[in-house]
PDB file of N, CA and C in Angstrom:
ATOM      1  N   UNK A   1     -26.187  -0.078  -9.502  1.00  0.00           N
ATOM      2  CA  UNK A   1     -25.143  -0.582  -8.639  1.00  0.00           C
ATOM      3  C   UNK A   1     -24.038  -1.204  -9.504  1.00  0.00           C
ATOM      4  N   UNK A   2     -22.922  -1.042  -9.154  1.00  0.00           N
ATOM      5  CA  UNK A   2     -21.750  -1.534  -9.836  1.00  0.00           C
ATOM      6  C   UNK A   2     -21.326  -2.552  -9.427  1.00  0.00           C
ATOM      7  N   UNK A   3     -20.691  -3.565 -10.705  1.00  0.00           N
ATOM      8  CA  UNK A   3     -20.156  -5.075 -10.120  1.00  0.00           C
ATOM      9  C   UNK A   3     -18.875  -5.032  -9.489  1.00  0.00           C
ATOM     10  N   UNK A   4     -18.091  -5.773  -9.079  1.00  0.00           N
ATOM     11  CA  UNK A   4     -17.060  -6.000  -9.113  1.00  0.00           C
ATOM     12  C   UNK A   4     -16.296  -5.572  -9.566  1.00  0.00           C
ATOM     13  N   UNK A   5     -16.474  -5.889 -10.739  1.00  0.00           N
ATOM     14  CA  UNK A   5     -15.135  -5.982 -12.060  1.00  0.00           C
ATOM     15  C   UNK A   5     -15.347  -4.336 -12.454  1.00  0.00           C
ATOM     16  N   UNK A   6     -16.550  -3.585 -12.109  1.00  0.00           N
ATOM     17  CA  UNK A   6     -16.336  -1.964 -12.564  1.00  0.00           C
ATOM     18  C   UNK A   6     -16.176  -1.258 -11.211  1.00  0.00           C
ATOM     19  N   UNK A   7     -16.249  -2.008 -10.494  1.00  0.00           N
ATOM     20  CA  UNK A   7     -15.682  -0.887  -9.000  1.00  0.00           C
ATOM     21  C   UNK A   7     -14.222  -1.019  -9.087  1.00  0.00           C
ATOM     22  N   UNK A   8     -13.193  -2.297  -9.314  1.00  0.00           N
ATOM     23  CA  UNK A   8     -12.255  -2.497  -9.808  1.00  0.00           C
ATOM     24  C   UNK A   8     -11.489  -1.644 -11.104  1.00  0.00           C
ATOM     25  N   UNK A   9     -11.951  -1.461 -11.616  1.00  0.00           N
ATOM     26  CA  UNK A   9     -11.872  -0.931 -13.028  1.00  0.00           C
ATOM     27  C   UNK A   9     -11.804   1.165 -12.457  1.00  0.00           C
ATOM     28  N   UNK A  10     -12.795   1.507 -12.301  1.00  0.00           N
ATOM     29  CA  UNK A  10     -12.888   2.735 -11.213  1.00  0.00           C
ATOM     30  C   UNK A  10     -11.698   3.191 -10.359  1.00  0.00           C
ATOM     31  N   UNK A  11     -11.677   1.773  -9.448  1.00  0.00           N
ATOM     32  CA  UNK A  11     -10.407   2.177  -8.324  1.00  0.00           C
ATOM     33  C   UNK A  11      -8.849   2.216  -9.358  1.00  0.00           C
ATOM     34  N   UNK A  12      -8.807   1.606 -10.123  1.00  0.00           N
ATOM     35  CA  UNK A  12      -7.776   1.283 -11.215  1.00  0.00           C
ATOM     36  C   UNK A  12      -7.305   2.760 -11.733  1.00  0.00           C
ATOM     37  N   UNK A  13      -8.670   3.456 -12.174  1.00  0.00           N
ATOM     38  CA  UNK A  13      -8.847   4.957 -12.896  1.00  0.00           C
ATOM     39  C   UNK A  13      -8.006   6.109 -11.704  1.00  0.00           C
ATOM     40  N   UNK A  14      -8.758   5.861 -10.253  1.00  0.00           N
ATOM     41  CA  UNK A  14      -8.338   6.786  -9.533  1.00  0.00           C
ATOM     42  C   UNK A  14      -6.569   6.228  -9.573  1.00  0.00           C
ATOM     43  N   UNK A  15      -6.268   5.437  -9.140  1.00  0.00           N
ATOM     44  CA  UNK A  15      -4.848   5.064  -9.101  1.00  0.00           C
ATOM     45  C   UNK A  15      -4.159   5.841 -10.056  1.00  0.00           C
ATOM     46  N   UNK A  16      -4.427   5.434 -11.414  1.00  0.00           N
ATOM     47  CA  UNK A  16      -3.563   6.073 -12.646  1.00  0.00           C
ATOM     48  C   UNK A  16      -3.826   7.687 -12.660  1.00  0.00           C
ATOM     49  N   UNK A  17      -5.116   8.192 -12.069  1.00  0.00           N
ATOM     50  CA  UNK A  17      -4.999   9.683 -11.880  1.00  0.00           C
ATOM     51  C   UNK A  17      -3.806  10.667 -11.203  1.00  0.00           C
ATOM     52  N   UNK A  18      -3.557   9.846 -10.163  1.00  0.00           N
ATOM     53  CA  UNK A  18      -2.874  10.515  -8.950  1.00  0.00           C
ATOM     54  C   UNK A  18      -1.482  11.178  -9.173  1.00  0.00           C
ATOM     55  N   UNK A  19      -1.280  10.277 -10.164  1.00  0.00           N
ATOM     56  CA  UNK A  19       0.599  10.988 -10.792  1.00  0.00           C
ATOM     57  C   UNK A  19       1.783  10.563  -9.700  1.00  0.00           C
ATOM     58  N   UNK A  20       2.190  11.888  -9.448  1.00  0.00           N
ATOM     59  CA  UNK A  20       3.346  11.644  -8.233  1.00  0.00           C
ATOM     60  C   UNK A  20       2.852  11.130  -7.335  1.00  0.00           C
ATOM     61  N   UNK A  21       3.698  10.639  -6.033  1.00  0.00           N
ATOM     62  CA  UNK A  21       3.388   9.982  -4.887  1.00  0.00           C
ATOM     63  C   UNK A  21       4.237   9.871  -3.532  1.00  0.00           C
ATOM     64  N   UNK A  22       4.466   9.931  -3.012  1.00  0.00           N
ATOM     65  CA  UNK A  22       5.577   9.364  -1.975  1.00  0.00           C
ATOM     66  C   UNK A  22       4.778   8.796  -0.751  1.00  0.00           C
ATOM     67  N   UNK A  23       5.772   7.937  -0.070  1.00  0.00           N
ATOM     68  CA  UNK A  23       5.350   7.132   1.148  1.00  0.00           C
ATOM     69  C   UNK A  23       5.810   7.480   2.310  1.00  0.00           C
ATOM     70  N   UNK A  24       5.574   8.049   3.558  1.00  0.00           N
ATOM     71  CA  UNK A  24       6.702   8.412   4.578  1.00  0.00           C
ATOM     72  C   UNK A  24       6.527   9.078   5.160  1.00  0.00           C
ATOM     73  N   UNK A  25       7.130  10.319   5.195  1.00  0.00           N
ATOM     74  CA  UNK A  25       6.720  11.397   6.507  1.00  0.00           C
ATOM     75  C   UNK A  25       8.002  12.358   6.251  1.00  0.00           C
ATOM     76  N   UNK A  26       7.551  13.667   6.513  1.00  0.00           N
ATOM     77  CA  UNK A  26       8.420  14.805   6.321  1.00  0.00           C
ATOM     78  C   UNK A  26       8.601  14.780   7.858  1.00  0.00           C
ATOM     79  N   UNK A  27       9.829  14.870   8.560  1.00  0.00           N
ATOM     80  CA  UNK A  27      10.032  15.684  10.109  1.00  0.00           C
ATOM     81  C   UNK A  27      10.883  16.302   9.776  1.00  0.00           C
ATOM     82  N   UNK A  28      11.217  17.365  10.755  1.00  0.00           N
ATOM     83  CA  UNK A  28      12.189  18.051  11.628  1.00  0.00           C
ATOM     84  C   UNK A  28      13.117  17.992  12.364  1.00  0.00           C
ATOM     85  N   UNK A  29      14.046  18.114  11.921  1.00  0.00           N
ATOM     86  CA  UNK A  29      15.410  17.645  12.715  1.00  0.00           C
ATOM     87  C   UNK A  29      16.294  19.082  13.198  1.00  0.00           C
ATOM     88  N   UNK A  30      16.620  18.906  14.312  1.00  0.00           N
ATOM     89  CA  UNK A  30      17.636  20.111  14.566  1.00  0.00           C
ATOM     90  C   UNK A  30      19.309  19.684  15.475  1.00  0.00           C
ATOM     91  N   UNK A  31      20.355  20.410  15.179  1.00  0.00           N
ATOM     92  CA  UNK A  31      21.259  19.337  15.596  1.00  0.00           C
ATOM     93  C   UNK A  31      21.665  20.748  16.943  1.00  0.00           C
ATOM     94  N   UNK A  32      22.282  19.885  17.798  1.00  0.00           N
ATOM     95  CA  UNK A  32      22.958  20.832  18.730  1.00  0.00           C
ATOM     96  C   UNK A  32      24.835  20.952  18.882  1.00  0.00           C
ATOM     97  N   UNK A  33      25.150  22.042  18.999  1.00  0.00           N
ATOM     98  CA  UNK A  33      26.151  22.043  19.176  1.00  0.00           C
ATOM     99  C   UNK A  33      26.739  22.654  20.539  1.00  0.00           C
ATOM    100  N   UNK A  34      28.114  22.414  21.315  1.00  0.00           N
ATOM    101  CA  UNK A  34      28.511  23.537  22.227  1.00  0.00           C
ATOM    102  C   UNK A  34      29.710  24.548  21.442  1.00  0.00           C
ATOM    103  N   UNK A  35      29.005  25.750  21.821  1.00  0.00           N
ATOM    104  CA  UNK A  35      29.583  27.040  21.803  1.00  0.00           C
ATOM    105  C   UNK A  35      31.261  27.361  22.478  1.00  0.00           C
ATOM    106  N   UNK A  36      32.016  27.607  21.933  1.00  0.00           N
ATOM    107  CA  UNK A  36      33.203  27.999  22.640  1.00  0.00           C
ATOM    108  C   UNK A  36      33.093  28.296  24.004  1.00  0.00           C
ATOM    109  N   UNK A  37      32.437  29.157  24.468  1.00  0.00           N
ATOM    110  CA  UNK A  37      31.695  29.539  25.781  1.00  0.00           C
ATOM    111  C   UNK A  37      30.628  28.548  26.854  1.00  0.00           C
ATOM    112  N   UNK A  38      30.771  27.121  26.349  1.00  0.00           N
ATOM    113  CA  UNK A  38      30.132  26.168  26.508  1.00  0.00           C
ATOM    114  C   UNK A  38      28.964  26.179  26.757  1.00  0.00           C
ATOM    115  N   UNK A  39      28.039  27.042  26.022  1.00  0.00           N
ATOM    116  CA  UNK A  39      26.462  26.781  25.979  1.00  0.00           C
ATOM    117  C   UNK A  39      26.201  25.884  24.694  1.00  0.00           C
ATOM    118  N   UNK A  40      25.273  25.357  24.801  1.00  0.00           N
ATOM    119  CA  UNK A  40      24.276  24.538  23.806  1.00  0.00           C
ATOM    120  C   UNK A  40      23.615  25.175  23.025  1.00  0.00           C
ATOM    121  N   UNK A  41      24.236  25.761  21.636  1.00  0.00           N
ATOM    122  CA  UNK A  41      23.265  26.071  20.582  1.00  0.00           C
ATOM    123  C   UNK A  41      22.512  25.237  19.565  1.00  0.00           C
ATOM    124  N   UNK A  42      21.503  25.652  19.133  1.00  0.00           N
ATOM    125  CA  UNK A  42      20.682  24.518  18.453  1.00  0.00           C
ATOM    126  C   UNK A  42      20.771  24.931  17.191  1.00  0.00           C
ATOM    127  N   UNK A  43      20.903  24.258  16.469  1.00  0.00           N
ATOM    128  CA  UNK A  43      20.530  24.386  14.561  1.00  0.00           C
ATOM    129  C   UNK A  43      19.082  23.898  13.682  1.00  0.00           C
ATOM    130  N   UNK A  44      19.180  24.562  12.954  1.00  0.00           N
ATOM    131  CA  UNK A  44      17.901  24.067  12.478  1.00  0.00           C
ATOM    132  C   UNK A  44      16.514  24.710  11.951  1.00  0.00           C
ATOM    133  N   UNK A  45      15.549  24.392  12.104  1.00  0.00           N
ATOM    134  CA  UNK A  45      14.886  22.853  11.751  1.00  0.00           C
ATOM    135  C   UNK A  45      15.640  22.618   9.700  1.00  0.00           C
ATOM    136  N   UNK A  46      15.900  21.970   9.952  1.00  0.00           N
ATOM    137  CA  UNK A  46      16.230  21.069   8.566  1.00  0.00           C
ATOM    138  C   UNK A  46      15.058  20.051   8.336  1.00  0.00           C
ATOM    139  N   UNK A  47      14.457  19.843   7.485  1.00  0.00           N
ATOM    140  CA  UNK A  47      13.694  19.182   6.647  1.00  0.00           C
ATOM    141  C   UNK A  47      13.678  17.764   5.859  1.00  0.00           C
ATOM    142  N   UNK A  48      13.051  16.360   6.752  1.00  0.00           N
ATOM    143  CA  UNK A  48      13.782  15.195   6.482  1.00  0.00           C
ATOM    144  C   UNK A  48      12.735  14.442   5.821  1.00  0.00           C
ATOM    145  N   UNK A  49      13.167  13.890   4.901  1.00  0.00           N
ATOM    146  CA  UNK A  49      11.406  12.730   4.348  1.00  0.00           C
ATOM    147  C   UNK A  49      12.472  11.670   4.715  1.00  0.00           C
ATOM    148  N   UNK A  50      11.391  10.771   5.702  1.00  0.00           N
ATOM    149  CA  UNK A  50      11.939   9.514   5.994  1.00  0.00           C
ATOM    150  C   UNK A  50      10.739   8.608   5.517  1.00  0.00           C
ATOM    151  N   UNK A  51      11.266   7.055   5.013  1.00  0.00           N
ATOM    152  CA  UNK A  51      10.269   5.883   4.687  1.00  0.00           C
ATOM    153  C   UNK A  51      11.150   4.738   4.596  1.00  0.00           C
ATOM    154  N   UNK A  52      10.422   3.789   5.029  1.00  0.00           N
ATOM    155  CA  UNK A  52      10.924   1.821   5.084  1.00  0.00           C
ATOM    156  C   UNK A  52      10.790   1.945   3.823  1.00  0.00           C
ATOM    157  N   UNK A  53      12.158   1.174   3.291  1.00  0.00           N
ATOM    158  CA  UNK A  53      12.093   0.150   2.001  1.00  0.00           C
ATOM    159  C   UNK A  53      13.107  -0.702   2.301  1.00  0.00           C
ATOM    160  N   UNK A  54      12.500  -1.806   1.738  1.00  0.00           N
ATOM    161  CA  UNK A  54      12.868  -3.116   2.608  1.00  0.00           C
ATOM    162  C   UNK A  54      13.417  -3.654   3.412  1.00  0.00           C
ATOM    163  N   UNK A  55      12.681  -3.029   4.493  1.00  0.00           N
ATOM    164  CA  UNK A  55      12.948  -3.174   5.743  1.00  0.00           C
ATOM    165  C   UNK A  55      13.797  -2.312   6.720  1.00  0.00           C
ATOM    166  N   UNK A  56      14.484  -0.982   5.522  1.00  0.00           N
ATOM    167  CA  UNK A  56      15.533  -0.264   5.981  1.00  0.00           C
ATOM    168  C   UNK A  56      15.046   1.219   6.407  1.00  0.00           C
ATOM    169  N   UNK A  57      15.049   2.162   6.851  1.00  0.00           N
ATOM    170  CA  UNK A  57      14.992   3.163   7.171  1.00  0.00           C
ATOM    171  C   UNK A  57      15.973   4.328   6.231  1.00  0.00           C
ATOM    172  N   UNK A  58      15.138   4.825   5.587  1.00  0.00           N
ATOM    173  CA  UNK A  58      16.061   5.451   4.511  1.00  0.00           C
ATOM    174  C   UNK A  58      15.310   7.359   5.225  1.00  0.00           C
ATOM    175  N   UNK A  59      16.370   8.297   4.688  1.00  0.00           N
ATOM    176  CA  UNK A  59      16.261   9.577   5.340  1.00  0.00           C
ATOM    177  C   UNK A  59      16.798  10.577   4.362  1.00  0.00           C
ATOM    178  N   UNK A  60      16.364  11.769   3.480  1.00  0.00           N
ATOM    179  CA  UNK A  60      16.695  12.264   2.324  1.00  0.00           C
ATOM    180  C   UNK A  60      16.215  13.509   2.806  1.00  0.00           C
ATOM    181  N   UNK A  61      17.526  14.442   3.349  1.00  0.00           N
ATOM    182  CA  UNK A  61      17.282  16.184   3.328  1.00  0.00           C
ATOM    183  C   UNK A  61      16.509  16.749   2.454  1.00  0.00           C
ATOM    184  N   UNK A  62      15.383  17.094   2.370  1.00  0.00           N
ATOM    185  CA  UNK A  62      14.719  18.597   1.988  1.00  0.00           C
ATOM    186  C   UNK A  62      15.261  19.610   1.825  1.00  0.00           C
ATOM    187  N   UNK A  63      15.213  20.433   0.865  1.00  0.00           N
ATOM    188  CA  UNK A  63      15.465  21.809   0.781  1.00  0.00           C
ATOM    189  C   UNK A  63      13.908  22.379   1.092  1.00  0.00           C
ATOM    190  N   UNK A  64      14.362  23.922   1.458  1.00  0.00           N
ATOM    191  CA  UNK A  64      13.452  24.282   1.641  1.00  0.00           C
ATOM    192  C   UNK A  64      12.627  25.065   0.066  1.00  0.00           C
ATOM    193  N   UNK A  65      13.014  25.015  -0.903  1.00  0.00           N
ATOM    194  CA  UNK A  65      12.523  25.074  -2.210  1.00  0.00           C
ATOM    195  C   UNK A  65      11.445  23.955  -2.313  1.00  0.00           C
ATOM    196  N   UNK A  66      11.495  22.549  -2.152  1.00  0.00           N
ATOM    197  CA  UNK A  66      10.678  21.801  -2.138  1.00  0.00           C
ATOM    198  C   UNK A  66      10.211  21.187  -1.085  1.00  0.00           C
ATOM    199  N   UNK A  67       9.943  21.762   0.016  1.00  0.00           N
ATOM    200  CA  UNK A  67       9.449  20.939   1.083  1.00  0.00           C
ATOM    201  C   UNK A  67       8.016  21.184   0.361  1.00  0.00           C
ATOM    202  N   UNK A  68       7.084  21.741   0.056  1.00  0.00           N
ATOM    203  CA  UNK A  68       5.523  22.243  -0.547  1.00  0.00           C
ATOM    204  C   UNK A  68       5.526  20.636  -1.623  1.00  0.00           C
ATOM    205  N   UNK A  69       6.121  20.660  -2.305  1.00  0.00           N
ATOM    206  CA  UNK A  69       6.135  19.494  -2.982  1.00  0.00           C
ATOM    207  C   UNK A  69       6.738  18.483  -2.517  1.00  0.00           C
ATOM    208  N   UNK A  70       7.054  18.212  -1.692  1.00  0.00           N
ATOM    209  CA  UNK A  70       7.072  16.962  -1.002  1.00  0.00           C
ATOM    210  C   UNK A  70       6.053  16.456  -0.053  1.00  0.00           C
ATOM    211  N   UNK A  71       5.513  17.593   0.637  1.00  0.00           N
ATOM    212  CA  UNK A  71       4.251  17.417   1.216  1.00  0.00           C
ATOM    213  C   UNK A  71       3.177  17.367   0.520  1.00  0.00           C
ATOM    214  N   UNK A  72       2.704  17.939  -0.851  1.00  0.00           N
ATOM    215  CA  UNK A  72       1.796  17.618  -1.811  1.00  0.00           C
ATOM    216  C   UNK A  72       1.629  15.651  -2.119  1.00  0.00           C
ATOM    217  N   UNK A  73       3.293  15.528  -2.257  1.00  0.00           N
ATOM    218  CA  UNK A  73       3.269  14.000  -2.714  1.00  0.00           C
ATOM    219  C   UNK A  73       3.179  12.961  -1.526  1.00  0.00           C
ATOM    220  N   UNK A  74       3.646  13.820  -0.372  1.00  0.00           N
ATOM    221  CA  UNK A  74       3.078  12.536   0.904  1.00  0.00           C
ATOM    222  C   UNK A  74       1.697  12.591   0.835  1.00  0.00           C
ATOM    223  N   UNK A  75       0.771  13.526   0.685  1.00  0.00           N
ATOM    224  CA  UNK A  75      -0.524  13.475   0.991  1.00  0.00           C
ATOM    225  C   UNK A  75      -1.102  12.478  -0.426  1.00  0.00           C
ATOM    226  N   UNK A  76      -0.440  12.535  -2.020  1.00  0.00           N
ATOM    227  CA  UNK A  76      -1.313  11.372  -2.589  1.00  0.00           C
ATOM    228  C   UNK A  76      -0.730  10.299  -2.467  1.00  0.00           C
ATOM    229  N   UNK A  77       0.228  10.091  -1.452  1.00  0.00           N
ATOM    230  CA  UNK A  77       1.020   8.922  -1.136  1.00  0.00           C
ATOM    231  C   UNK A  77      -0.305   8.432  -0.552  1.00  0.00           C
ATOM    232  N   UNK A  78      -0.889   8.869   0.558  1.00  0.00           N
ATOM    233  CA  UNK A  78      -1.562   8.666   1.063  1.00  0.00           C
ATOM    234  C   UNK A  78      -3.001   7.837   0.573  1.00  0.00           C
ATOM    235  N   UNK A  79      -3.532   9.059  -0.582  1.00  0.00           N
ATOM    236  CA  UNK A  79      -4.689   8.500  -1.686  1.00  0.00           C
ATOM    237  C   UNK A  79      -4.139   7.035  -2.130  1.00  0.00           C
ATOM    238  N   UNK A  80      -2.881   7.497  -2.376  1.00  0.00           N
ATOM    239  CA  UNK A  80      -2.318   5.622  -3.605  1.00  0.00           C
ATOM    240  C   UNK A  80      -3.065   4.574  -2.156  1.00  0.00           C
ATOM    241  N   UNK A  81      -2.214   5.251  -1.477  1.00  0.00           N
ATOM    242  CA  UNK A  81      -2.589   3.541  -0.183  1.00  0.00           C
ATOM    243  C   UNK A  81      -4.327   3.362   0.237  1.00  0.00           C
ATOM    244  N   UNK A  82      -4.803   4.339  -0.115  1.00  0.00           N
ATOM    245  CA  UNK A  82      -6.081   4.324  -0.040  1.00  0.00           C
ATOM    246  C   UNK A  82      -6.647   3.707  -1.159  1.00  0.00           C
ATOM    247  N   UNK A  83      -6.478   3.830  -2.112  1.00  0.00           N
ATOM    248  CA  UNK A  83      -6.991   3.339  -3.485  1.00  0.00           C
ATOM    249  C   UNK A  83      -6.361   1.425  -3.244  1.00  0.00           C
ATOM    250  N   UNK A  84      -5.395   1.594  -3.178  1.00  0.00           N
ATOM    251  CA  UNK A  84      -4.767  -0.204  -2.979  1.00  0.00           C
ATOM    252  C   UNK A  84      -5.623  -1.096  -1.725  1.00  0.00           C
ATOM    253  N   UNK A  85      -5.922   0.051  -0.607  1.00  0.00           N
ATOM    254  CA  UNK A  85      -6.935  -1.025   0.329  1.00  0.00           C
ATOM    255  C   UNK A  85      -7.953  -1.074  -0.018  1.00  0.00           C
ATOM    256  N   UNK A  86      -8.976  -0.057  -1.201  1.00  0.00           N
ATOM    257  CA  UNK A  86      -9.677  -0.410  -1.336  1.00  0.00           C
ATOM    258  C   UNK A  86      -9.884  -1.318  -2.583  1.00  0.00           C
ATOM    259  N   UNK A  87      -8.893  -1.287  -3.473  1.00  0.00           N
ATOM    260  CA  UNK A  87      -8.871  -2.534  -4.272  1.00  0.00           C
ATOM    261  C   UNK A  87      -8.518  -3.794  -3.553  1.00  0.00           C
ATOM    262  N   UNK A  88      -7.780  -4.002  -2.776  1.00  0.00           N
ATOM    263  CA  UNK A  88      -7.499  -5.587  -1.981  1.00  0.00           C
ATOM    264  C   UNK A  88      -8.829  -5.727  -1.673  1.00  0.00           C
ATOM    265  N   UNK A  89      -9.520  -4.432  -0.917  1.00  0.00           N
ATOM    266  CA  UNK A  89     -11.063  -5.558  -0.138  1.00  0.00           C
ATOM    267  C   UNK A  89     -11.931  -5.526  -1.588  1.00  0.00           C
ATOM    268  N   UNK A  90     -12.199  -4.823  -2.816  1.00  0.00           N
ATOM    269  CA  UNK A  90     -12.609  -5.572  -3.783  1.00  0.00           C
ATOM    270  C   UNK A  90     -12.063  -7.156  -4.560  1.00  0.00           C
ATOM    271  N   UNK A  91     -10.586  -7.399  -4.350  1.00  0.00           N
ATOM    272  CA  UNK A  91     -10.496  -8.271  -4.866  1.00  0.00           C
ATOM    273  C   UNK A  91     -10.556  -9.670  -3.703  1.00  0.00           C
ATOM    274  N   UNK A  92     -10.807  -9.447  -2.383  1.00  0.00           N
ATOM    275  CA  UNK A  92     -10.723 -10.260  -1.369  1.00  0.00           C
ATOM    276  C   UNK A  92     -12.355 -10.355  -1.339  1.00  0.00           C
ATOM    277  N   UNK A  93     -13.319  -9.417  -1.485  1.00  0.00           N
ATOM    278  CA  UNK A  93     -14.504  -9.583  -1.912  1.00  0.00           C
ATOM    279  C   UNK A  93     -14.604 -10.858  -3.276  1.00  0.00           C
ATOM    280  N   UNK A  94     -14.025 -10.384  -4.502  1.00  0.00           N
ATOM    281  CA  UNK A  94     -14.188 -11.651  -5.229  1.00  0.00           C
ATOM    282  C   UNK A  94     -14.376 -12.731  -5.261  1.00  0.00           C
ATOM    283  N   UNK A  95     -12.829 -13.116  -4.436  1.00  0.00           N
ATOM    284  CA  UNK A  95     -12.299 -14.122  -4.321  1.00  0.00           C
ATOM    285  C   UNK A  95     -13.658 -15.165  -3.172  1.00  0.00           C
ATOM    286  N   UNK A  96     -13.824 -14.189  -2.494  1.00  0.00           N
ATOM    287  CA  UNK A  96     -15.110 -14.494  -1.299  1.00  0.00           C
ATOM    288  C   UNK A  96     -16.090 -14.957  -2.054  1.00  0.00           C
ATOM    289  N   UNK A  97     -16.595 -14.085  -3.137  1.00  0.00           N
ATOM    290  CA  UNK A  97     -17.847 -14.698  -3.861  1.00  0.00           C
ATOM    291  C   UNK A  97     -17.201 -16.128  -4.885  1.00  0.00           C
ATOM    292  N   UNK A  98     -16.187 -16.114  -4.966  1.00  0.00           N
ATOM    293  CA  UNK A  98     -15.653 -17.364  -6.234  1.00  0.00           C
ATOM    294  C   UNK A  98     -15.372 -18.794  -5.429  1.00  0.00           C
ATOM    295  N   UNK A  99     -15.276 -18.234  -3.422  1.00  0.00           N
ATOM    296  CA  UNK A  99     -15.582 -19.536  -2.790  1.00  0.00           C
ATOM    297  C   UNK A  99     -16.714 -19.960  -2.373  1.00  0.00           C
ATOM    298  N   UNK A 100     -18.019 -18.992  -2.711  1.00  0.00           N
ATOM    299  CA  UNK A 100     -19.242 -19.433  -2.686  1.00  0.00           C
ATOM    300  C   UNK A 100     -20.111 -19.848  -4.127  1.00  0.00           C
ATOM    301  N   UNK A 101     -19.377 -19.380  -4.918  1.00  0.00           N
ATOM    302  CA  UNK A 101     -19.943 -20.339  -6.091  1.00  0.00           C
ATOM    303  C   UNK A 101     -19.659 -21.392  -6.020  1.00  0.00           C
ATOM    304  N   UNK A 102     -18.545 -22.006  -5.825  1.00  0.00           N
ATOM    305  CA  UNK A 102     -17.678 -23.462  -6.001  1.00  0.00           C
ATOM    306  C   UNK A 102     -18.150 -23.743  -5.104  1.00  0.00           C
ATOM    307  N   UNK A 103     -19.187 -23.936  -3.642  1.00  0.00           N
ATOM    308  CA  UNK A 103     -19.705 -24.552  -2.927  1.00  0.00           C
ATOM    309  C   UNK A 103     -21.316 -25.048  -3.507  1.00  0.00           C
ATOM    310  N   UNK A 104     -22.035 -23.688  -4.645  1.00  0.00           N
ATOM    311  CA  UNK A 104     -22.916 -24.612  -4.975  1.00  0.00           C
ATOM    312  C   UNK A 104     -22.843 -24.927  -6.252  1.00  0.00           C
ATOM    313  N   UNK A 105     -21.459 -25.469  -6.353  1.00  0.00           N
ATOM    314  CA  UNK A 105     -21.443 -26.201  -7.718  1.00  0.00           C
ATOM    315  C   UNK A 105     -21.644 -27.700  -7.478  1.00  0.00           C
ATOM    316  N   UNK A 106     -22.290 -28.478  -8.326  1.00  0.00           N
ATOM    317  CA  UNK A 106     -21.741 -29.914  -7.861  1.00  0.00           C
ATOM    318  C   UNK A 106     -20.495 -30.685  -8.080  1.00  0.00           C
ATOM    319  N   UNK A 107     -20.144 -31.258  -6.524  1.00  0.00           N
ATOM    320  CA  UNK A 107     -18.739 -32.251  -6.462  1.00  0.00           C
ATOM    321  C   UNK A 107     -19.047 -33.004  -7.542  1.00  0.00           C
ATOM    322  N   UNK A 108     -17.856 -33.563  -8.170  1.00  0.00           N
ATOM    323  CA  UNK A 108     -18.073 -34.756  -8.428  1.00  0.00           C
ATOM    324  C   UNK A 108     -17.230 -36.008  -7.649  1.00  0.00           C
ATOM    325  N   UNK A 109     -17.564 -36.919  -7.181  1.00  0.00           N
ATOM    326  CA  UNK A 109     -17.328 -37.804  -6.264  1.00  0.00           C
ATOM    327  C   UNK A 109     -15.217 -38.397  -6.801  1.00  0.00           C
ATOM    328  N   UNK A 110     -14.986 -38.505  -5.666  1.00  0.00           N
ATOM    329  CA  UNK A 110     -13.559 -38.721  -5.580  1.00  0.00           C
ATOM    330  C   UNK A 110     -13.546 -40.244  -5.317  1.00  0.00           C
ATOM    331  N   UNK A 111     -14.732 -41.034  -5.289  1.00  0.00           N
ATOM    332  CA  UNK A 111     -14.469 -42.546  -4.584  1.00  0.00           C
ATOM    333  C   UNK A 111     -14.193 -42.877  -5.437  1.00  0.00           C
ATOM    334  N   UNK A 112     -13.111 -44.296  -5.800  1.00  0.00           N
ATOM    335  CA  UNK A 112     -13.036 -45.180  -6.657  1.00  0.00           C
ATOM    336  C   UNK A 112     -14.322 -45.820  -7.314  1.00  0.00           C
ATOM    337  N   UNK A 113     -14.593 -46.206  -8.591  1.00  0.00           N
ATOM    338  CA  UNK A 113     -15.366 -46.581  -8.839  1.00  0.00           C
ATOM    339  C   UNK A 113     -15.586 -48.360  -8.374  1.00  0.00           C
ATOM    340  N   UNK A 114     -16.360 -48.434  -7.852  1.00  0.00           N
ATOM    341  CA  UNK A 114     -16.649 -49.868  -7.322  1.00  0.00           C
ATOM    342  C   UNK A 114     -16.084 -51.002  -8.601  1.00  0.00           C
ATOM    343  N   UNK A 115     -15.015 -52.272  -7.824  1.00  0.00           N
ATOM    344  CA  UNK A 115     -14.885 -52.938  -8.946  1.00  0.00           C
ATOM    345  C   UNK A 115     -15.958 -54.106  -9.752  1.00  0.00           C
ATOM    346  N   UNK A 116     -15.869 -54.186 -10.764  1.00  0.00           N
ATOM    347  CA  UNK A 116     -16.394 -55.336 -11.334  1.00  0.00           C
ATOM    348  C   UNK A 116     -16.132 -56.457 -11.389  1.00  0.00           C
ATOM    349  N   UNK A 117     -17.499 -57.525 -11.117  1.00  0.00           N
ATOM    350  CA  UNK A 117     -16.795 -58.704 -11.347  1.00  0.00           C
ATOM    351  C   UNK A 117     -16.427 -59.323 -12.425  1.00  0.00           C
ATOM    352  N   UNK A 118     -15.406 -60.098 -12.558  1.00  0.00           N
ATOM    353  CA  UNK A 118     -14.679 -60.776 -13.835  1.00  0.00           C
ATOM    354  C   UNK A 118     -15.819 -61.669 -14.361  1.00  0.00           C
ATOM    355  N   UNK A 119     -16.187 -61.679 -15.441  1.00  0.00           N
ATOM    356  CA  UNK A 119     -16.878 -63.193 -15.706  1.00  0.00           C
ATOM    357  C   UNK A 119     -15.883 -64.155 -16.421  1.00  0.00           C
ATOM    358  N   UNK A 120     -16.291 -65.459 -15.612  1.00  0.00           N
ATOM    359  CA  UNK A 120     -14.933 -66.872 -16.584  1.00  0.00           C
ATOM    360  C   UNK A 120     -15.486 -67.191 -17.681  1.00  0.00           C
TER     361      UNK A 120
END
């Protein structure tokens, strides 16, 4: 069975394996237009990777040359975030065992030490 510190060490390994990455989501967008003849033609699908960074909604056209590799890197986007939750619950595990050691450690007492009396 492995400790801590080498399941840590492990999840560390898979992380640095993974290489590329991205966070987000590829969709489909199609735009509409009216026709001289006033029907509604549609355009499209165009190819969008959208993802939050800080706090913003950011949106970056695809070609269709690399949509295959962009979807390769959302999916170890995916692994990275997998590898990071499972390092947080190893290191939230730790931290768990480092507040049960320090419970059977002994206090040492916080009271003032009782005063002495003066002798005249």
């Amino acid at each position: 069975m492995q400790t801590l510190a080498q399941k840590r060490e492990t999840a560390l390994r898979e992380l640095m394996a993974i290489g590329t990455a991205r966070r987000g989501q590829l969709s489909e967008q199609y735009y509409e237009h009216k026709t001289q003849d006033g029907k509604t033609q549609r355009q499209g699908p165009y190819s969008v990777w959208q993802r939050w960074v800080h706090g913003r909604k950011h949106s970056v056209r695809v070609s269709k040359e690399t949509i295959a590799q962009v979807k390769a890197d959302l999916e170890r986007g995916r692994q990275v975030q997998a590898v990071f939750d499972k390092l947080f619950d190893l290191m939230e595990e730790s931290a768990c065992a480092q507040d049960a050691d320090s419970k059977k450690k002994p206090r040492l007492s916080r009271r003032p030490a009782a005063a002495k009396p003066h002798s005249s």
